[in-house]
Protein backbone atom coordinates (compact mmCIF):
# COMPACT_ATOMS: atom_id res chain seq x y z
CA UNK A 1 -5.88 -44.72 -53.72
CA UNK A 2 -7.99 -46.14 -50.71
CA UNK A 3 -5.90 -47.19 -47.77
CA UNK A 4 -5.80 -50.67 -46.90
CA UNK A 5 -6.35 -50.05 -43.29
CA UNK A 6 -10.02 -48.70 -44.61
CA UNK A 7 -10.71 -51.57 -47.16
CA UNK A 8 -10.65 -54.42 -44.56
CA UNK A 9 -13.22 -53.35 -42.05
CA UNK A 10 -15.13 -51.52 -45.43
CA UNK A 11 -15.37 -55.45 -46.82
CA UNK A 12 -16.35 -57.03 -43.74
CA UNK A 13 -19.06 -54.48 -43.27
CA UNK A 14 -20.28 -55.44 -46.92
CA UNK A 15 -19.53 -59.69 -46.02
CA UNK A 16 -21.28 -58.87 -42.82
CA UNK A 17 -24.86 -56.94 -44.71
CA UNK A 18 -24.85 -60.04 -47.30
CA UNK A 19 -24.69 -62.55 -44.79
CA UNK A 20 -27.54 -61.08 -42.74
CA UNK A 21 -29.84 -60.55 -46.15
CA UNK A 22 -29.76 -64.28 -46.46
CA UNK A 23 -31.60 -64.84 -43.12
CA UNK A 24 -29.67 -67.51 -42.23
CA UNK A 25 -30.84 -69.56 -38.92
CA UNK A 26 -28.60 -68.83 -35.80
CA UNK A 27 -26.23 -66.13 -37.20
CA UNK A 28 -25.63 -64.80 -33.97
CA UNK A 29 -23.89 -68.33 -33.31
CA UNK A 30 -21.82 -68.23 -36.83
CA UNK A 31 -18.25 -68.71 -36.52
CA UNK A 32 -18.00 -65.87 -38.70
CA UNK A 33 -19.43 -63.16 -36.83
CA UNK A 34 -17.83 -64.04 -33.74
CA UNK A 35 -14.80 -63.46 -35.40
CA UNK A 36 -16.56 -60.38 -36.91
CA UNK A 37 -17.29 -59.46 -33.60
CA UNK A 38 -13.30 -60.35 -32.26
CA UNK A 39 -12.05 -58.06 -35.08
CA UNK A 40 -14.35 -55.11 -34.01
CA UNK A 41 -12.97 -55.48 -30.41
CA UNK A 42 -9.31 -55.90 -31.38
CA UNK A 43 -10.01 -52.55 -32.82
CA UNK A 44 -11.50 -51.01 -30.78
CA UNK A 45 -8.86 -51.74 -28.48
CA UNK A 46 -5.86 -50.73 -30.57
CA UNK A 47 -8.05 -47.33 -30.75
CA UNK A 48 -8.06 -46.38 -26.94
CA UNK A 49 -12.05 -46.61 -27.13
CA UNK A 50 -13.62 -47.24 -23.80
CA UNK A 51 -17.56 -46.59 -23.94
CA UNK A 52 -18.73 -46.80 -20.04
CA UNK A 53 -22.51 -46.98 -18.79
CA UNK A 54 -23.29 -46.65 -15.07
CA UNK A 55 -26.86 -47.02 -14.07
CA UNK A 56 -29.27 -47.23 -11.32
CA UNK A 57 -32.18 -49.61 -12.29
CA UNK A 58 -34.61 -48.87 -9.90
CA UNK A 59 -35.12 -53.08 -9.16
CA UNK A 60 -36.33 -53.01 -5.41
CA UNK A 61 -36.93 -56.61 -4.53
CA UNK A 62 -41.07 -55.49 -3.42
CA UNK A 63 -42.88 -53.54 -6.16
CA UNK A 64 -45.32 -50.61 -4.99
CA UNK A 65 -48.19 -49.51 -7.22
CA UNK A 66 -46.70 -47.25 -9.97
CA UNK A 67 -43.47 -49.16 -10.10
CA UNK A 68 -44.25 -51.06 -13.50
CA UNK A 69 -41.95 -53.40 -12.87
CA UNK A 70 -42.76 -55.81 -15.86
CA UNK A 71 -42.84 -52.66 -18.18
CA UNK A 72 -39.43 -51.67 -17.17
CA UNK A 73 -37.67 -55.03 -16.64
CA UNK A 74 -38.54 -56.06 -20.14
CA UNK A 75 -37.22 -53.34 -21.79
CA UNK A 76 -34.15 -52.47 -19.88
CA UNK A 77 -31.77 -54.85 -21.46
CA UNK A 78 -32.30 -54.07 -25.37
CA UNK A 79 -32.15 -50.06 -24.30
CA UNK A 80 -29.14 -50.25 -22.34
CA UNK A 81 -28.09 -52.41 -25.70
CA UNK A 82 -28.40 -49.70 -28.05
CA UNK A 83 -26.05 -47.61 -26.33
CA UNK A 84 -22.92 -49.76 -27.47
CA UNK A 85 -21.20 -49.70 -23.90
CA UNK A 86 -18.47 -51.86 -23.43
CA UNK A 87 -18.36 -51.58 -19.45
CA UNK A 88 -21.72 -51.50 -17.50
CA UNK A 89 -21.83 -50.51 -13.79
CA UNK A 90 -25.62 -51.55 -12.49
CA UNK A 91 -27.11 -50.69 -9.72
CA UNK A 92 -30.51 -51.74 -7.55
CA UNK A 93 -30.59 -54.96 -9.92
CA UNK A 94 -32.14 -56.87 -6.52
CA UNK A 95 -35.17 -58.38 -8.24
CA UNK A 96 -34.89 -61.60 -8.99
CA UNK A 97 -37.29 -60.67 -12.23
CA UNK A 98 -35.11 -58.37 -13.78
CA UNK A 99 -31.90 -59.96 -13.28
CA UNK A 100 -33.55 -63.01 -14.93
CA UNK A 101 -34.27 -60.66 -18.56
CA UNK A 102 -31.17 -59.08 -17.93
CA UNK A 103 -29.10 -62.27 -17.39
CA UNK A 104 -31.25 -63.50 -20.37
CA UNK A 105 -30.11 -60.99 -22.59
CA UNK A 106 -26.74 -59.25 -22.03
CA UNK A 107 -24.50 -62.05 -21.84
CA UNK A 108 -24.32 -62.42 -25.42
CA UNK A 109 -22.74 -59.19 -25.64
CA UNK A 110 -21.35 -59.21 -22.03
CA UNK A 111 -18.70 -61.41 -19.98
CA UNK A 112 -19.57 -61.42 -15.99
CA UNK A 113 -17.70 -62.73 -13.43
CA UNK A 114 -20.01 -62.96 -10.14
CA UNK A 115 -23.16 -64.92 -10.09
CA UNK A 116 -25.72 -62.76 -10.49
CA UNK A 117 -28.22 -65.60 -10.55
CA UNK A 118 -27.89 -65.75 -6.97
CA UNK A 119 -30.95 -65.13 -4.38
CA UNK A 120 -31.33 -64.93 -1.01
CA UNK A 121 -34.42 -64.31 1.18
CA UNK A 122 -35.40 -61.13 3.02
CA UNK A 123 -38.81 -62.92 4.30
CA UNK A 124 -40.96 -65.20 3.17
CA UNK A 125 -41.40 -65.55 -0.22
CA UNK A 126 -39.36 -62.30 -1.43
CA UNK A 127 -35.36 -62.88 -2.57
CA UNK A 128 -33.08 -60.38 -3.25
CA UNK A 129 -29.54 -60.63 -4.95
CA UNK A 130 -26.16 -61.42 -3.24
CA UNK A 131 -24.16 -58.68 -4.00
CA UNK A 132 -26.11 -55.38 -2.60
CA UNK A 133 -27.38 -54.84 -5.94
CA UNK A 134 -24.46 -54.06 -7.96
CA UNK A 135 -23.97 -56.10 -11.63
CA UNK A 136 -20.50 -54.86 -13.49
CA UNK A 137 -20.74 -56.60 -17.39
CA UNK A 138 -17.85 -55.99 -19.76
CA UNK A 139 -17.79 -57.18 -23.24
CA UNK A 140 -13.80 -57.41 -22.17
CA UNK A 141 -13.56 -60.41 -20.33
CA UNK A 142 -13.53 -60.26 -16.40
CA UNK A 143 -10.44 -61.65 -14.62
CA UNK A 144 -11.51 -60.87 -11.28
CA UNK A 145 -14.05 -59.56 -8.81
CA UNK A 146 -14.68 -58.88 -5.68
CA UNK A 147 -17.59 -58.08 -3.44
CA UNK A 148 -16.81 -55.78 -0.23
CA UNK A 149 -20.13 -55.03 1.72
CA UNK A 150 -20.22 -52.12 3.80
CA UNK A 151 -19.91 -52.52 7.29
CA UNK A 152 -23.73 -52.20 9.19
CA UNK A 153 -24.46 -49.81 12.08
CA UNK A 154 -26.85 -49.20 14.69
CA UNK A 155 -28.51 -45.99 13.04
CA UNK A 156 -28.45 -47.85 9.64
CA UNK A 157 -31.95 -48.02 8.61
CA UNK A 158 -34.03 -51.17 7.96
CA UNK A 159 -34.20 -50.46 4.05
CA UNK A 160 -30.58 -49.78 4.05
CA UNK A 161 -29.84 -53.21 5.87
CA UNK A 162 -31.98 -54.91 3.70
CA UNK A 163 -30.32 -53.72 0.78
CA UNK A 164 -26.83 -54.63 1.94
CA UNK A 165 -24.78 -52.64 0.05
CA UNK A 166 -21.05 -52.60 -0.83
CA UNK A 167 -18.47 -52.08 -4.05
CA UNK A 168 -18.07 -54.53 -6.68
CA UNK A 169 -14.32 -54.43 -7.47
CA UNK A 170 -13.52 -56.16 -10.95
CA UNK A 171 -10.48 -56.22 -12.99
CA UNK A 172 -10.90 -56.45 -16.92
CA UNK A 173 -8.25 -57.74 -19.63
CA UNK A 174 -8.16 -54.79 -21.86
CA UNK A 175 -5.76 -56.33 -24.70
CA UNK A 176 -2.42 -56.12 -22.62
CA UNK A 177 -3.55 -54.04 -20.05
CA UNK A 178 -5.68 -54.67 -17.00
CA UNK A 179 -8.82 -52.16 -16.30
CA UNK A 180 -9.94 -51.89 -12.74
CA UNK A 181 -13.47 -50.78 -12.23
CA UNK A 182 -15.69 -49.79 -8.88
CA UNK A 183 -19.07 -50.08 -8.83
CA UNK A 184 -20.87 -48.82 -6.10
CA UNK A 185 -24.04 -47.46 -4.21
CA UNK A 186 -24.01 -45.03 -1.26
CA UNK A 187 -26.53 -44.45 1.64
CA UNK A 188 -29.77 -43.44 0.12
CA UNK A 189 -31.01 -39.79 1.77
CA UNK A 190 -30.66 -36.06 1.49
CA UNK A 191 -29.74 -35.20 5.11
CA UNK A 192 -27.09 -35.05 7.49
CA UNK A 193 -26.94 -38.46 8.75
CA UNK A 194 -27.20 -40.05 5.20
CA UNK A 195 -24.07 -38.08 4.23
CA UNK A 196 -22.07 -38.97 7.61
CA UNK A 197 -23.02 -42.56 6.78
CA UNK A 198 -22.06 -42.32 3.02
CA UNK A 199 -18.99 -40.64 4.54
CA UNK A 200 -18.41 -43.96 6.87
CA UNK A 201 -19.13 -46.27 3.52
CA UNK A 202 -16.65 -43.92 1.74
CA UNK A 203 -13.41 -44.49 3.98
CA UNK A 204 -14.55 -48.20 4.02
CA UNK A 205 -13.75 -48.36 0.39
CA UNK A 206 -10.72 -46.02 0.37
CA UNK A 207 -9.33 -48.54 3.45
CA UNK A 208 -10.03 -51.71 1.73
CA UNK A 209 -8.48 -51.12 -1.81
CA UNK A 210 -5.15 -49.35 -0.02
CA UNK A 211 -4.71 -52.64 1.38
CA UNK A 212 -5.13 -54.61 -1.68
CA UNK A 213 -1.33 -54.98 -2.62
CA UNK A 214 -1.12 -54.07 -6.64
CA UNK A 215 -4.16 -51.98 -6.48
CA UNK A 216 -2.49 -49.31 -7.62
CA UNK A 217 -0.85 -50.68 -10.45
CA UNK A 218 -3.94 -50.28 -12.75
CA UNK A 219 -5.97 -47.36 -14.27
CA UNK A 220 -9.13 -47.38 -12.42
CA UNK A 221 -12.68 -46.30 -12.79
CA UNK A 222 -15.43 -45.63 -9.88
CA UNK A 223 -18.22 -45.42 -11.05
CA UNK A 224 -22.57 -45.70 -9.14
CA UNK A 225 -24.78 -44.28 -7.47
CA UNK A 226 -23.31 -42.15 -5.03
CA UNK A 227 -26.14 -40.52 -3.67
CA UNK A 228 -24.75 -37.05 -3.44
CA UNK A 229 -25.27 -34.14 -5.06
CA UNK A 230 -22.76 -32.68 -7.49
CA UNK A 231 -20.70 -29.41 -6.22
CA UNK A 232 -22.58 -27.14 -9.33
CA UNK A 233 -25.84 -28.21 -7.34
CA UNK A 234 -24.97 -28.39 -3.29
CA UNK A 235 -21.77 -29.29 -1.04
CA UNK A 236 -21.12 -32.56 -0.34
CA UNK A 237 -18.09 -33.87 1.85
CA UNK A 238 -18.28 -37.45 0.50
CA UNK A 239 -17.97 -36.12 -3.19
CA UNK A 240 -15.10 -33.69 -1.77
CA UNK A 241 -13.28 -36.54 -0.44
CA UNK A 242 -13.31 -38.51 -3.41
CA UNK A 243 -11.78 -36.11 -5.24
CA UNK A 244 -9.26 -34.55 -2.42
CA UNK A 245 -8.28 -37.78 -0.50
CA UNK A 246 -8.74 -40.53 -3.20
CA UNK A 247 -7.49 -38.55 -5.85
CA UNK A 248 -10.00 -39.45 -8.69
CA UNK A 249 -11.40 -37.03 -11.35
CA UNK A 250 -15.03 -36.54 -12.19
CA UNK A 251 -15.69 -37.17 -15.59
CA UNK A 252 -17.71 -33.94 -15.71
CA UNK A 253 -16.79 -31.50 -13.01
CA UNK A 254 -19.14 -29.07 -14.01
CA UNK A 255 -22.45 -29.47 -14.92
CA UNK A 256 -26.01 -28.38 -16.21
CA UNK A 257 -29.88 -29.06 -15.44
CA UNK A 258 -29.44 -31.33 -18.95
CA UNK A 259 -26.69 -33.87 -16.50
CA UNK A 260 -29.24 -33.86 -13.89
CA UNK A 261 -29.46 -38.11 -13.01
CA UNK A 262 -32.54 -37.21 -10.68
CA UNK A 263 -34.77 -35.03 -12.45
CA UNK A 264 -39.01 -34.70 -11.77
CA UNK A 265 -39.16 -32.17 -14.64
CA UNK A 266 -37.87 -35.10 -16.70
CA UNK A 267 -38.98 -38.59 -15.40
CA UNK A 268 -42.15 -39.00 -14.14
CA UNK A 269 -41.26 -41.71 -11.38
CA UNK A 270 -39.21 -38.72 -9.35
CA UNK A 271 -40.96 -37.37 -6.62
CA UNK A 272 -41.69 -33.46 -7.12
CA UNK A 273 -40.29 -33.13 -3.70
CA UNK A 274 -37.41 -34.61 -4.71
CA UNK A 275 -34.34 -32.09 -5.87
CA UNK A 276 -33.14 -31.64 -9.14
CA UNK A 277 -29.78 -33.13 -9.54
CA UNK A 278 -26.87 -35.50 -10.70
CA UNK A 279 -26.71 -38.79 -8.01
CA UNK A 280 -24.53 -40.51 -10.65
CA UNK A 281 -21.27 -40.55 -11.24
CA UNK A 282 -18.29 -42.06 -13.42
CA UNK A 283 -14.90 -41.13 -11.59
CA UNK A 284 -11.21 -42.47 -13.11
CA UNK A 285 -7.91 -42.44 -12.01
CA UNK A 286 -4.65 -42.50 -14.05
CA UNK A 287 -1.82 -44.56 -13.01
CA UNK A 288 0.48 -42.83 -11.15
CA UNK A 289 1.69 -39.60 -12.56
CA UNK A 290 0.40 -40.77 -16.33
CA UNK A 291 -2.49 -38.61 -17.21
CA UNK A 292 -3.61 -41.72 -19.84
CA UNK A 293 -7.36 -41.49 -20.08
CA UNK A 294 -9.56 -38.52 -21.18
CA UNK A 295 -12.78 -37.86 -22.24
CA UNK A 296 -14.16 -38.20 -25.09
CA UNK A 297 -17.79 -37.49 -24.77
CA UNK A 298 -20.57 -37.80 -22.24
CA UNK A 299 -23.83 -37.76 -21.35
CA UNK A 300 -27.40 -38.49 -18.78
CA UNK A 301 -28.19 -41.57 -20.77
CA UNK A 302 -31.66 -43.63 -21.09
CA UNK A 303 -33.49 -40.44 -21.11
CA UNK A 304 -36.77 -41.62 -22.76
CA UNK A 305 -39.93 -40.18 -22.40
CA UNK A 306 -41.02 -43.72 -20.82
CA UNK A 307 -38.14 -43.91 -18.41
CA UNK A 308 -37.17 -47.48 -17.06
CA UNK A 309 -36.17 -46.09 -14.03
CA UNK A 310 -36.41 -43.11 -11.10
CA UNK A 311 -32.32 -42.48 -12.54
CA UNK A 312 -31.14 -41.64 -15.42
CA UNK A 313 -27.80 -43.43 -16.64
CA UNK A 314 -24.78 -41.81 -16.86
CA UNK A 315 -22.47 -42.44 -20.24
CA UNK A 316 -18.91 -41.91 -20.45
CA UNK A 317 -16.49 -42.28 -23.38
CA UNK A 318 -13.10 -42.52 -22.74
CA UNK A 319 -9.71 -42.41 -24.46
CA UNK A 320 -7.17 -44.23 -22.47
């Protein structure tokens, strides 16, 4: 006897093939598949699934001979699309160009809260975004969000006060239960002052959310381009405190050269000089003493051999 909890979503499936055979104009504005599509999330929700895509993608605002940005921008948004996320954490999206295919595309899929149509100029003639970069899209909708950028000092270079970068705090209606989720990017460099000012950016954050009353009512993911190497590969203090003083979990706390984020071997917009390693990272924290979310898979994600970007993502499943 077939159970009727596998009949229903079996018959939809089989509704769902017959409607598309028909090639009927403007399905993807049917009422039925948006209710198709509100019955997948429902369950997906009852389930625990959480599928969660962070990604650096490479968008500087100038373009420099080799950068193919057209090539890359095009394709981003239907690749990052065939990875099914539910939560996306984006990263260098300052170009007005790719924003525009991206903001073209995912919002079909994806809710956003900030407006990530917004320029400003750097000089003449060449706009950036208004929120250091960072895009969070969730096909959850978005409640609230935040921008926090990172206080600027004296010794921070031009590039890195050009790119003005912060955290994008967000909250997400996840059925009954709120989501919060970081999104970040650290202080570009391999050297001692680039850690000591990813150290400074660091404590910014931790400050800021402790004095966000309820913060710590909700199960909460960090997730970016940190900019520091994983323990497996070299020490970092800014990873250490993450861990130690904020109290999150790595999704993968120990690694191989097949996690690497930043890999020349692999993507041939790395620099050789560059090391091998993971920059990327997807962090969570349970509420309180409830150890609620765990993992379910993982992996370096966008990996083809015509990367569409110096990163590769990083793609977490969750249980939660």
């Amino acid at each position: 006897m077939v159970h009727s909890k596998f009949l229903l979503p079996g018959i939809l499936c089989l509704i769902f093939t017959l409607v598309q055979s028909e090639n009927l104009p403007e399905i993807e504005n049917t009422a039925f598949l948006k209710w198709f599509e509100s019955y997948k999330t429902d369950e997906k929700i009852s389930s625990g699934e959480l599928n969660v895509l962070s990604y650096n993608t490479w968008g500087l605002p100038i373009e420099l001979s080799g950068h193919d940005h057209e090539k890359r921008f095009t394709a981003m948004a239907d690749s990052i699309l065939t990875l099914h996320p539910d939560i996306i954490g984006l990263q260098e999206t300052f170009h007005p160009d790719l924003r525009a295919h991206l903001l073209n595309t995912l919002p079909r899929t994806f809710f956003t809260y900030s407006d990530y149509h917004c320029n400003k100029e750097i000089v003449p003639f060449i706009e950036k975004d208004c929120y250091g970069g960072l895009m969070t899209l969730s096909v959850y909708p978005i409640i609230w969000e935040q921008f926090y950028p990172y206080p600027i000092a004296d010794e921070t270079t031009i590039i890195e006060k050009i790119g003005s970068k912060g955290f994008l705090l967000s909250r997400i209606k996840y059925g009954n239960r709120i989501i919060q989720v970081i999104n970040t990017h650290l202080y570009a460099g391999d050297n001692k002052k680039a850690e000591r000012m990813r150290l400074h950016q660091i404590r910014f954050m931790q400050q800021t959310i402790q004095s966000i009353a309820d913060y710590s009512k909700y199960e909460t993911i960090l997730l970016g381009d940190f900019n520091v190497h994983h323990p497996d590969v070299a020490c970092s203090e800014v990873y250490d405190f993450i861990i130690r003083h904020m109290a999150y979990a790595d999704s993968k706390p120990n690694i191989s050269q097949t996690d690497f984020t930043s890999d020349h071997i692999a993507n041939k917009y790395v620099s050789s000089k560059d090391k091998r390693t993971k920059l990327d990272y997807v962090f969570y924290k349970p509420v309180g003493e409830k150890k609620n979310i765990k993992i379910v898979s993982q992996n370096r994600a966008l990996t083809s051999t015509q990367p569409m970007s110096d990163h590769f993502g990083w793609n977490v499943r969750f249980q939660i």
